[in-house]
Protein backbone atom coordinates (compact mmCIF):
# COMPACT_ATOMS: atom_id res chain seq x y z
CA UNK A 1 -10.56 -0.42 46.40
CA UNK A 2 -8.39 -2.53 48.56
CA UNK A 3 -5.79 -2.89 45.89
CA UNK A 4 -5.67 0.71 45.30
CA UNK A 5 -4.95 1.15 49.00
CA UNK A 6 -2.14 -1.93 49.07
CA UNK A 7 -0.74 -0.24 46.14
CA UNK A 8 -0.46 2.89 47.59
CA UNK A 9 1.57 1.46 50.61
CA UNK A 10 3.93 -0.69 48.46
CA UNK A 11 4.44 2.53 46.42
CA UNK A 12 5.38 4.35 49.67
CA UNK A 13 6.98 1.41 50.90
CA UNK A 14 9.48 1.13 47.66
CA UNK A 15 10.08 4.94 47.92
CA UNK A 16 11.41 4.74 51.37
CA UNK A 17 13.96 1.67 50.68
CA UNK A 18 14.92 3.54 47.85
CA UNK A 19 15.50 6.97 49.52
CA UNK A 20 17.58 4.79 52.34
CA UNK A 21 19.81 3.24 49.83
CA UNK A 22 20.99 6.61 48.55
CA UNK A 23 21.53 8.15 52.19
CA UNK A 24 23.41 5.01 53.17
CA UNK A 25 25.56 4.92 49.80
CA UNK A 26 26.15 8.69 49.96
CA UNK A 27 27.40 8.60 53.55
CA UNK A 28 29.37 5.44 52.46
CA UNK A 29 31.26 7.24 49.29
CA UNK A 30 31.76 10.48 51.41
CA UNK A 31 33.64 7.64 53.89
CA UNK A 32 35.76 6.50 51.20
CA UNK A 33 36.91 9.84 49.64
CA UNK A 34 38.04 10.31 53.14
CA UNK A 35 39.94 7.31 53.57
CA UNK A 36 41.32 7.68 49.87
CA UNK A 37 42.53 10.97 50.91
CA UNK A 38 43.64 9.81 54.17
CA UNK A 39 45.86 7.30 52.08
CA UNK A 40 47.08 9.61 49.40
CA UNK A 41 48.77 12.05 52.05
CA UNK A 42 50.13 8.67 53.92
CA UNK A 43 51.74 7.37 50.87
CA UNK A 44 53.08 11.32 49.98
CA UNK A 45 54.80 10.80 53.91
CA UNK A 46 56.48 7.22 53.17
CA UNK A 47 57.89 8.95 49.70
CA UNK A 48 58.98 12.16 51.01
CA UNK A 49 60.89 9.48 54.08
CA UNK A 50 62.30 7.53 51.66
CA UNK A 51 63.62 10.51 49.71
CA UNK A 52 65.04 11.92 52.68
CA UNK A 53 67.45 8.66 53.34
């Protein structure tokens, strides 16, 4: 009965870690779009500059 009961909290246990792996890499690619975007528009600024000289 024991190992039914150990099993039961490693199950749980493994479910957790897994569910914050995904919040932590979903908040971490939602970071990255941003900066990606944040970089796009910067290097659309330095062309449109350079254009203008």
């Amino acid at each position: 009965m024991e190992i039914y009961f150990l099993g039961a909290i490693a199950l749980m246990a493994v479910f957790f870690v897994i569910t914050y792996a995904v919040r932590i890499g979903i908040d971490t690619s939602k970071q990255m779009q941003a900066i990606r975007r944040e970089m796009i528009a910067l290097r659309n600024q330095v062309k449109r500059l350079e254009e203008d000289k």
